[in-house]
Protein backbone atom coordinates (compact mmCIF):
# COMPACT_ATOMS: atom_id res chain seq x y z
CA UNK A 1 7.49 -3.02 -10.67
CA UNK A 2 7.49 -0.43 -7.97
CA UNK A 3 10.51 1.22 -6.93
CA UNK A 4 11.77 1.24 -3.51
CA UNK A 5 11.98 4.86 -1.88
CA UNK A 6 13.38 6.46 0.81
CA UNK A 7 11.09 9.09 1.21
CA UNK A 8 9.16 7.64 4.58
CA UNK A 9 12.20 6.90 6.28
CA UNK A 10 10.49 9.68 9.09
CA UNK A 11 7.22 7.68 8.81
CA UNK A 12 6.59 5.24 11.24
CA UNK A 13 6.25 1.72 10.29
CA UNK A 14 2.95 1.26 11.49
CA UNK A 15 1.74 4.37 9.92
CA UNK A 16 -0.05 2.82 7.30
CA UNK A 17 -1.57 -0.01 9.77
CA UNK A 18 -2.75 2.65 11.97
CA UNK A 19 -4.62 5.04 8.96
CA UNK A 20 -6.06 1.70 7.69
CA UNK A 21 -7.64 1.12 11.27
CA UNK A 22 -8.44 4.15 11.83
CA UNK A 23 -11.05 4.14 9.02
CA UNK A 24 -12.04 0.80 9.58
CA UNK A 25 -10.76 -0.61 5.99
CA UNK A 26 -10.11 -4.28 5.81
CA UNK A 27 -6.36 -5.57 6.03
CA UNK A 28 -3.96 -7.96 7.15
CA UNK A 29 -0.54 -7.49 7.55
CA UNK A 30 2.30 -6.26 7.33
CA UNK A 31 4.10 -9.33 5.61
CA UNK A 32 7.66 -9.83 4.31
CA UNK A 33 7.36 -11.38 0.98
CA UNK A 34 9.68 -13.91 -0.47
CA UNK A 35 11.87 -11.08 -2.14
CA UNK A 36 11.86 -9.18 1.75
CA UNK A 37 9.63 -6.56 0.88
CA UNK A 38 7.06 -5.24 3.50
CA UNK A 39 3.37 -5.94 1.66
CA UNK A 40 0.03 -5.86 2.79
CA UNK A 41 -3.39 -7.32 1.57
CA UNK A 42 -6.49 -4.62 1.28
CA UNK A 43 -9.70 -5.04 0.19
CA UNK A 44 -7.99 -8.23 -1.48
CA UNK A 45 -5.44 -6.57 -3.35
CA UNK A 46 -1.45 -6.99 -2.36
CA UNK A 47 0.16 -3.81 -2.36
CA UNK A 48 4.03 -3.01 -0.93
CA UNK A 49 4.33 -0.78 1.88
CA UNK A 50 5.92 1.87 -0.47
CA UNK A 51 2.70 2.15 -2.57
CA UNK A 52 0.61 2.50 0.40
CA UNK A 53 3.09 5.02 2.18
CA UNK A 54 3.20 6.93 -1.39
CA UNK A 55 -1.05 6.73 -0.86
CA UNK A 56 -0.36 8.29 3.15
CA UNK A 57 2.02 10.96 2.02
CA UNK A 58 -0.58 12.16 -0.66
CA UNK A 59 -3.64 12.04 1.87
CA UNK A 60 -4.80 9.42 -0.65
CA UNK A 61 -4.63 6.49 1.98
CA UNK A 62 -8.83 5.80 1.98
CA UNK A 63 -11.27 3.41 -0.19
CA UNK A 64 -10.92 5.63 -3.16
CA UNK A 65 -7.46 5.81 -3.05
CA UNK A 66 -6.93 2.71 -2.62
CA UNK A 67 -9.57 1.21 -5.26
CA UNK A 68 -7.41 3.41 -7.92
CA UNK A 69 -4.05 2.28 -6.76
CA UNK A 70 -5.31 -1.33 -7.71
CA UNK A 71 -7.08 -0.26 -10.92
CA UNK A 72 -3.93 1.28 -12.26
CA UNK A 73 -2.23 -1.92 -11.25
CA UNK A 74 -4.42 -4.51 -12.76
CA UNK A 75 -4.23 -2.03 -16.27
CA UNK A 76 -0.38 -2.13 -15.94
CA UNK A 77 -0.52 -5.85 -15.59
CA UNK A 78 -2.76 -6.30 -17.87
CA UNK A 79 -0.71 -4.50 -21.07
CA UNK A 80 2.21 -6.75 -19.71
């Protein structure tokens, strides 16, 4: 489970929205989920807003980044 930060409080909410636009990658959202977090669905993965504001802060927020964010995910779900 991801933890929820603090960090971004200076980043925008729409930050990650915009970046996602920008580059033309696939998503819908943001959504509150039924435990009020903030998630979004890319390239038909869910992620939270944290993990994709984690992805901004570390200029990681593209196709690659993203494709590894959900790889690591699936293997950590997987071994659970």
């Amino acid at each position: 489970m991801a933890k929820i930060s603090t960090a971004f409080d200076h980043v925008p909410s729409d930050a990650v929205a915009d970046s996602l636009r920008n580059q033309g990658i696939e998503f819908r959202g943001p959504f509150c989920s039924q435990a009020q977090r903030i998630v979004f669905v890319v390239e038909n993965h869910i992620f939270l807003e944290s993990e994709l504001l984690d992805l901004l802060a570390q200029n990681r927020l593209d196709r690659e980044g993203i494709r590894e964010l959900a790889r690591r995910l699936d293997a950590s779900n997987t071994r659970q």
